[in-house]
Protein backbone atom coordinates (compact mmCIF):
# COMPACT_ATOMS: atom_id res chain seq x y z
CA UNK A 1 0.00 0.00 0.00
CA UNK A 2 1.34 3.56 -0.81
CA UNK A 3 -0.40 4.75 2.78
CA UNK A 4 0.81 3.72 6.13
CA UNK A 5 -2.62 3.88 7.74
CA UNK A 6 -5.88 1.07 7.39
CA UNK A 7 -9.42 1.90 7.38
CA UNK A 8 -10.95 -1.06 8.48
CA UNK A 9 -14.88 -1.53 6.97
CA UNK A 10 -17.28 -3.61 7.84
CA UNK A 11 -20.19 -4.32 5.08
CA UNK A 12 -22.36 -6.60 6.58
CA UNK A 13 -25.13 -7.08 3.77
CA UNK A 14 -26.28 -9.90 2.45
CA UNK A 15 -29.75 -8.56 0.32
CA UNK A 16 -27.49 -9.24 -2.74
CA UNK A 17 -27.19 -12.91 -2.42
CA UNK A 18 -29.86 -15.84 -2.61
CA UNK A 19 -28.21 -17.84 0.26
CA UNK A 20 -28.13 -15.75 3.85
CA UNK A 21 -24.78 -16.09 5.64
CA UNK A 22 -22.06 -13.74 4.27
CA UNK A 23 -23.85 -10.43 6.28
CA UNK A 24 -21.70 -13.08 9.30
CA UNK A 25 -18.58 -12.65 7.21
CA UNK A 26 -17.28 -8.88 8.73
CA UNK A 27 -17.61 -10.88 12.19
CA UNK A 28 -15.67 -13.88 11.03
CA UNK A 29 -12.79 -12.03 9.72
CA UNK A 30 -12.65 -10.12 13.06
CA UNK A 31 -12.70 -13.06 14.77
CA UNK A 32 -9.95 -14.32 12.74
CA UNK A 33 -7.88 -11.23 14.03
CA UNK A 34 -8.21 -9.51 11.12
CA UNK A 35 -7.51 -6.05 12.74
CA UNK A 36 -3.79 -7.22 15.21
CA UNK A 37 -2.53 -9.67 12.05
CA UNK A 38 -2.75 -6.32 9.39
CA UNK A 39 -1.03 -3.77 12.48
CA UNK A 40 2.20 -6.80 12.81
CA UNK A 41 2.55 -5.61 9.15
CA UNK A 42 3.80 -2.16 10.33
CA UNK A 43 0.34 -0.06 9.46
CA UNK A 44 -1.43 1.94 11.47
CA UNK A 45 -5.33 0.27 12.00
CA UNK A 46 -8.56 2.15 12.46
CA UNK A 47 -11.44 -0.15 12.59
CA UNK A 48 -14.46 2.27 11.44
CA UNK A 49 -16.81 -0.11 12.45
CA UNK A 50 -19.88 -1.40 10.15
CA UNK A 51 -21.68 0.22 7.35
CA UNK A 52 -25.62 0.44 8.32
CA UNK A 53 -27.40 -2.42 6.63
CA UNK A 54 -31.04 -3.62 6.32
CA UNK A 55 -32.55 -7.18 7.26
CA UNK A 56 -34.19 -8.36 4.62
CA UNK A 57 -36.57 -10.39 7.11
CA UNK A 58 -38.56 -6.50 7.58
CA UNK A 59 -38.34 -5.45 4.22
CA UNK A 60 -40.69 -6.55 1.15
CA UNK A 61 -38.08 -8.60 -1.72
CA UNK A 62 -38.88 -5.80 -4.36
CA UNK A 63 -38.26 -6.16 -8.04
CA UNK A 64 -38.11 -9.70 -9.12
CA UNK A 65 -35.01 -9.14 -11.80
CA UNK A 66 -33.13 -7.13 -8.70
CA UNK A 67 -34.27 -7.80 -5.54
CA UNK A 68 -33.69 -4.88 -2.65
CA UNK A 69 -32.90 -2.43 -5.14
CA UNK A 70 -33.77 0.55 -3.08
CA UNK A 71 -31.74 -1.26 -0.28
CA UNK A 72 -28.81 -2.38 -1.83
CA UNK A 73 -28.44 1.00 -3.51
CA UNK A 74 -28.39 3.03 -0.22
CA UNK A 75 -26.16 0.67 1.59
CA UNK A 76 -23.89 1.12 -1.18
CA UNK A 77 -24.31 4.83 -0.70
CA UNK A 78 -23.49 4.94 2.85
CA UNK A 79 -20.49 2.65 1.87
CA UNK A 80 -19.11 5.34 -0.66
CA UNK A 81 -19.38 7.92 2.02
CA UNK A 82 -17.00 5.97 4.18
CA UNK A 83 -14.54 4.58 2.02
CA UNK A 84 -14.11 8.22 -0.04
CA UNK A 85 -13.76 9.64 3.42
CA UNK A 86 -11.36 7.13 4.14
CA UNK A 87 -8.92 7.50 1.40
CA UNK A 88 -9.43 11.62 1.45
CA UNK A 89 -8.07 11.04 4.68
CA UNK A 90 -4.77 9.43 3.44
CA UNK A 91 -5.97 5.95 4.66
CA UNK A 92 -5.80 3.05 2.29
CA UNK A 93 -9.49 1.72 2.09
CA UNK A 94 -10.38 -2.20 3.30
CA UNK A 95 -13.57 -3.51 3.18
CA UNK A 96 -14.82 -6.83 4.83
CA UNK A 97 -18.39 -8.22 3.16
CA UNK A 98 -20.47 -9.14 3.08
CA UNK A 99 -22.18 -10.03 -1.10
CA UNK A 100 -20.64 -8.87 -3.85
CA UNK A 101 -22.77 -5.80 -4.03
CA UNK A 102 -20.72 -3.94 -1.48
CA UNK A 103 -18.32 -3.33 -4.46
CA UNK A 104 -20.60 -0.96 -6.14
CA UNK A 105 -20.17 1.35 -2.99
CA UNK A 106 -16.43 0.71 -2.78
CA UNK A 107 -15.53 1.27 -6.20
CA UNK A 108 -17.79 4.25 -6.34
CA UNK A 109 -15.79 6.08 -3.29
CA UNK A 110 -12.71 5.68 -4.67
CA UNK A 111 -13.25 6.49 -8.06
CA UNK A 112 -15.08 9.83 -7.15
CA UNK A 113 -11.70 9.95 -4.79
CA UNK A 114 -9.19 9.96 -7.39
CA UNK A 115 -11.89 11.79 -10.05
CA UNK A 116 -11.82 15.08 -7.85
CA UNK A 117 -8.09 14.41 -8.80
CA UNK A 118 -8.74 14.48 -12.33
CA UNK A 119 -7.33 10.37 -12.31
CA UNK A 120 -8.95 7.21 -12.71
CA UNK A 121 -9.13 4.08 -11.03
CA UNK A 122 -8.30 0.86 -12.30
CA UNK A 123 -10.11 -2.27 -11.21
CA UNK A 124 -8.60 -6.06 -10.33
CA UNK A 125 -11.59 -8.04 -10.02
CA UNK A 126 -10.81 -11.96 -8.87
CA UNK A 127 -13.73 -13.80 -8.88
CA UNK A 128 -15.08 -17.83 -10.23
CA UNK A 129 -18.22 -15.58 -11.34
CA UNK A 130 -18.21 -12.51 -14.06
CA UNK A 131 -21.04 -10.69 -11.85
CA UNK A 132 -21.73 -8.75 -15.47
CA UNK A 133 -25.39 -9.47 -15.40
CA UNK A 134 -28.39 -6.60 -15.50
CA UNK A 135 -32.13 -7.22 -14.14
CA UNK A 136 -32.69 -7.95 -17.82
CA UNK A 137 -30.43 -11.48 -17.60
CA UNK A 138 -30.15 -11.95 -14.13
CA UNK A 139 -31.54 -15.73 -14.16
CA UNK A 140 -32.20 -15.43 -10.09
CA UNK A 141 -32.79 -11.27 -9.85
CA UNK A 142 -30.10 -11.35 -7.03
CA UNK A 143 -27.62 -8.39 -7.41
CA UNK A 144 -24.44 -9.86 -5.90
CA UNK A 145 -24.53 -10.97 -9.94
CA UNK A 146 -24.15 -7.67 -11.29
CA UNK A 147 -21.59 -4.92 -9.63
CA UNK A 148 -18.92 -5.24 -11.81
CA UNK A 149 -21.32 -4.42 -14.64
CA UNK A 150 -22.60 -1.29 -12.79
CA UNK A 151 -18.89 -0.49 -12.30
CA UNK A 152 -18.38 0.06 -15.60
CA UNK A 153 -21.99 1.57 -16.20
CA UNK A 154 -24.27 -1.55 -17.07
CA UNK A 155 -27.55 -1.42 -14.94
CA UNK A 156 -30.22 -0.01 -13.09
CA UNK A 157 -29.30 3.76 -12.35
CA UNK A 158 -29.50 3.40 -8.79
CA UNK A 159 -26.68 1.52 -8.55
CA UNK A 160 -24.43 2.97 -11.77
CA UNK A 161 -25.07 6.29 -11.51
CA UNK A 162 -23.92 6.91 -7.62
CA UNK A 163 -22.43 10.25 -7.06
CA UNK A 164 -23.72 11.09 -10.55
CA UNK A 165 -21.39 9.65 -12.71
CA UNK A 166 -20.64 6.58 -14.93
CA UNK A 167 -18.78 4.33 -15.25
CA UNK A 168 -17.08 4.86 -12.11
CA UNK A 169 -14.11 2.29 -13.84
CA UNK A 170 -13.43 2.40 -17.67
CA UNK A 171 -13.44 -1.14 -19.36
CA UNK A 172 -10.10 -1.11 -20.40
CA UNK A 173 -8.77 -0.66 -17.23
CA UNK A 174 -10.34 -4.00 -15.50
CA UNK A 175 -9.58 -7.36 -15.22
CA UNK A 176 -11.39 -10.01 -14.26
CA UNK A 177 -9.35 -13.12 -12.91
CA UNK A 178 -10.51 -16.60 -12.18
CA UNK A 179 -13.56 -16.73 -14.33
CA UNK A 180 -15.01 -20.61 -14.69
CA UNK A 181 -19.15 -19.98 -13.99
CA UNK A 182 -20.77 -17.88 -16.30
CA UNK A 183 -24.57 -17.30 -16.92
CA UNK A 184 -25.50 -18.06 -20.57
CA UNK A 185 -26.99 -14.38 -21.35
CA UNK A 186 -24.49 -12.64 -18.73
CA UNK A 187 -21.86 -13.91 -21.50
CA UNK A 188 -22.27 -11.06 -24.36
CA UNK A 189 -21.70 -8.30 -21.84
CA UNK A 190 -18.68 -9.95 -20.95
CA UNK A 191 -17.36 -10.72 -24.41
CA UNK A 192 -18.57 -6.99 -25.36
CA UNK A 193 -17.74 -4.84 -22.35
CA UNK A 194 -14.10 -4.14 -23.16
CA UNK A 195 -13.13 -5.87 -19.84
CA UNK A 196 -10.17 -7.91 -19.93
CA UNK A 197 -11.41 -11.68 -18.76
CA UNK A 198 -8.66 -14.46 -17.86
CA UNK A 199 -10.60 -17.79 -17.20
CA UNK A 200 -9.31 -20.89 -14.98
CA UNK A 201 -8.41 -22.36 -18.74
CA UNK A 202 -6.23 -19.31 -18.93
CA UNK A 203 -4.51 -19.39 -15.86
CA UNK A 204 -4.27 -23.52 -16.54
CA UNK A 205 -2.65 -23.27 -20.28
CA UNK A 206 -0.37 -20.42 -19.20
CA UNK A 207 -0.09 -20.41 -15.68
CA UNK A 208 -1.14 -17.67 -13.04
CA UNK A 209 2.48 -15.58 -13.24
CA UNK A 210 1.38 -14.82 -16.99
CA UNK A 211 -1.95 -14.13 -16.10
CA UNK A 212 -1.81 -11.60 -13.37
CA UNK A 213 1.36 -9.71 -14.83
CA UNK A 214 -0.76 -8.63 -17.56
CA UNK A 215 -4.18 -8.65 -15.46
CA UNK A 216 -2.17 -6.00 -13.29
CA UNK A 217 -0.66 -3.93 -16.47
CA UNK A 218 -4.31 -3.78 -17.89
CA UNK A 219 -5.67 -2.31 -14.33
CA UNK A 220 -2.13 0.16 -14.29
CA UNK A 221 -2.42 1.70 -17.53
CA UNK A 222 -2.58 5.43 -16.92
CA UNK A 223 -4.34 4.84 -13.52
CA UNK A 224 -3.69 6.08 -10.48
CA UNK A 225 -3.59 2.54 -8.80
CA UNK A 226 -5.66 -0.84 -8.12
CA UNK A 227 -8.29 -1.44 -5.89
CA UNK A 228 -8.32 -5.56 -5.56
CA UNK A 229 -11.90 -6.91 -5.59
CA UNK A 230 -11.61 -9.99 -4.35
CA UNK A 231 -13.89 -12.96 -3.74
CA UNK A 232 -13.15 -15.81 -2.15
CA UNK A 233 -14.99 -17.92 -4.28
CA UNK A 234 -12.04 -17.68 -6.72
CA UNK A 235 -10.58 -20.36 -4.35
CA UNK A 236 -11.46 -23.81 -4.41
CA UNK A 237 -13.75 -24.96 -2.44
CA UNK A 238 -11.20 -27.82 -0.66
CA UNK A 239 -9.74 -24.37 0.71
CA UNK A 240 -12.25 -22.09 1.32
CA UNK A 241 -15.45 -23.83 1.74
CA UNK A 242 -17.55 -21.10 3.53
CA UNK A 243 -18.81 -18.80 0.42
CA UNK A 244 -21.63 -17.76 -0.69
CA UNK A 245 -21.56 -19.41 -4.13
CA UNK A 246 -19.08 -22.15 -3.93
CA UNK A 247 -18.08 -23.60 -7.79
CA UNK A 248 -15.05 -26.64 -8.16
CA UNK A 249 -11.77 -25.80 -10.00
CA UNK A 250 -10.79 -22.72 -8.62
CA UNK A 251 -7.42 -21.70 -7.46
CA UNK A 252 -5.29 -23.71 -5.04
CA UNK A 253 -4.04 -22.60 -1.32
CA UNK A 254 -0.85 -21.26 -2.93
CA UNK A 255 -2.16 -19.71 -6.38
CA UNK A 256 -4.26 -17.50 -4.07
CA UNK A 257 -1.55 -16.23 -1.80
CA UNK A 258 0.60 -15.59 -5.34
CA UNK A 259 -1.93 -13.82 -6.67
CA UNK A 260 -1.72 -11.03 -3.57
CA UNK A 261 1.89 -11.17 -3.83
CA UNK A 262 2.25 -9.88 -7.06
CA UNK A 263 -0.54 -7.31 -6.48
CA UNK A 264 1.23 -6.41 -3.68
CA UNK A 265 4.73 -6.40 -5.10
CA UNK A 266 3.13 -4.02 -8.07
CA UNK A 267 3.41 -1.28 -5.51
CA UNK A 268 -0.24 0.01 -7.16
CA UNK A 269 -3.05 -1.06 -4.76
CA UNK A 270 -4.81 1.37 -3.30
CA UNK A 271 -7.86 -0.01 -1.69
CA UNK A 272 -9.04 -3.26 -1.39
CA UNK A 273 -12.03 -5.65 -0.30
CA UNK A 274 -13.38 -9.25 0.47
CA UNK A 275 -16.08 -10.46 -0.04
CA UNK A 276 -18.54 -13.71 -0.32
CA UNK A 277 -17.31 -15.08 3.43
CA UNK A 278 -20.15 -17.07 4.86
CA UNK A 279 -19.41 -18.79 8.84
CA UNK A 280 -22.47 -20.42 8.52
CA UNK A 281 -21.48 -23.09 5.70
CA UNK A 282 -17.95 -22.93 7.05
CA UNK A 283 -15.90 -25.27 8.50
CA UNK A 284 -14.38 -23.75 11.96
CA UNK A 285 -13.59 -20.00 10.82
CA UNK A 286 -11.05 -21.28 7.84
CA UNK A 287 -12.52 -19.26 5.67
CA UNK A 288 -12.86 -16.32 7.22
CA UNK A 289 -8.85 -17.17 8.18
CA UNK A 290 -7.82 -17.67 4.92
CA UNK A 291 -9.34 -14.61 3.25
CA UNK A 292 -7.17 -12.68 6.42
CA UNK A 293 -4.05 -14.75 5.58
CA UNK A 294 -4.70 -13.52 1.99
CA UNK A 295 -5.30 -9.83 3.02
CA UNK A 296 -1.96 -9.76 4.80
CA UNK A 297 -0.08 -11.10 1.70
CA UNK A 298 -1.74 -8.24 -0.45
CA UNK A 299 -0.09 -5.87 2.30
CA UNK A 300 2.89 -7.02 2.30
CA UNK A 301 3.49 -10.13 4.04
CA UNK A 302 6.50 -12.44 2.83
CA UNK A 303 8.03 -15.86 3.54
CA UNK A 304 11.87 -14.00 4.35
């Protein structure tokens, strides 16, 4: 990280997802130490506590092809607030899901951060899902299936349009990373979108070193750093069983950690979240330890 300090997030929301759990994932990665294991690194931590969040057990489901709109998009408001705040402040940004949805707000902060700047933000985004849909292919309506398309300014204007502007990330400057489940009508806004997609065959046939050099010079090119998306379903389920959409193949215990060690070794990351941790289809915390053990080699953490 360029900044010394850590601004801690919570983003407890799960209204995104079809399978409740991951609003328990902020908790588990607390309880996995989350806050003393990133301060051994040498930063300075501020825990800012939770973002506010809606149950979905009071509220009415909504729109069937994006369920908790209204919801989702104000949480992801609040969530901007904080994490521009954050990073105005000279802290470096991390957020703790929480769905997938919580990146809408994230991305949003720090791209209206660095657009007062008159920069732009590029965008790693490692995931076993593209999460490209819009209500109009959404097969299940749930929105933790469509924030990296509102990031670059596919979707309902609630959520693409925060802080007035889109896209909040330009195409060319994403990368998507560990792609191997892929709706059928989500697939043309992937193939059309500009973004940059390396699948599991890709990192297979050429091996993850290839993959994420040039997945990290796409999200670099004339920007003024990376904020790391990352969901721990781009790990394999024999790792990290407790997420909220689990799919076979993904990446093994050690392709994960390389992965953060060459975002880290880039020198460019500026903010960074995780996301998708679920305790309640876990398997005692390893999860929720794992996706810390991974934050801490993003910051910096080496073997010598």
């Amino acid at each position: 990280m360029h900044r010394s300090h850590i601004a801690i997030i919570g983003a407890p929301l799960d209204l995104g997802a079809g399978r409740r759990g991951v609003d328990m994932g902020p908790s588990a990665m607390r309880v996995a130490n989350i806050n003393k294991r990133v301060a051994s690194l040498g930063y300075e931590v501020e825990d800012l506590g939770n973002v506010p969040v809606e149950q979905p057990e009071s509220l009415p489901e909504g729109p069937r092809h994006a369920k908790y709109l209204p919801q989702i998009a104000a949480t992801c408001q609040r969530l901007a607030v904080m994490v521009e705040r954050a990073a105005e402040e000279d802290k470096a940004p991390l957020v703790m899901g929480g769905d997938h949805s919580i990146a809408i707000g994230t991305v949003a902060g720090m791209a209206r951060h660095f657009r007062r700047k008159k920069k732009r933000l590029g965008l790693l985004w490692i995931d076993a899902h593209a999460d490209m849909n819009t209500p109009q292919t959404s097969p299940s309506g749930n929105v933790h299936g469509m924030p990296l398309a509102c990031c670059i300014g596919l979707g309902p204007d609630e959520l693409t349009k925060l802080f007035g502007f889109a896209p909040k990330v330009l195409p060319r400057n994403v990368a998507l990373v560990g792609l191997r489940d892929v709706d059928i009508l989500e697939r043309p806004h992937v193939r059309g979108s500009g973004v940059r997609a390396f699948t599991m065959r890709d990192i297979d046939e050429r091996g993850l070193r290839a993959v994420m050099e040039q997945a990290i010079g796409i999200a670099t090119n004339g920007t003024a750093g990376i904020h790391l998306s990352l969901d721990m379903d781009y790990v394999d389920p024999q790792y990290a069983p407790g997420v909220g959409t689990p799919v076979r193949g993904g990446a093994t215990y050690r392709e994960a950690h390389l992965a953060m060690e060459m975002i880290c070794d880039s020198g460019q990351m500026v903010s960074m979240e995780v996301v998708e941790v679920n305790p309640v289809i876990d398997e005692v915390n390893r999860t929720a330890d794992l996706a810390v053990e991974l934050v801490m080699s993003a910051l910096g953490k080496k073997i010598l």
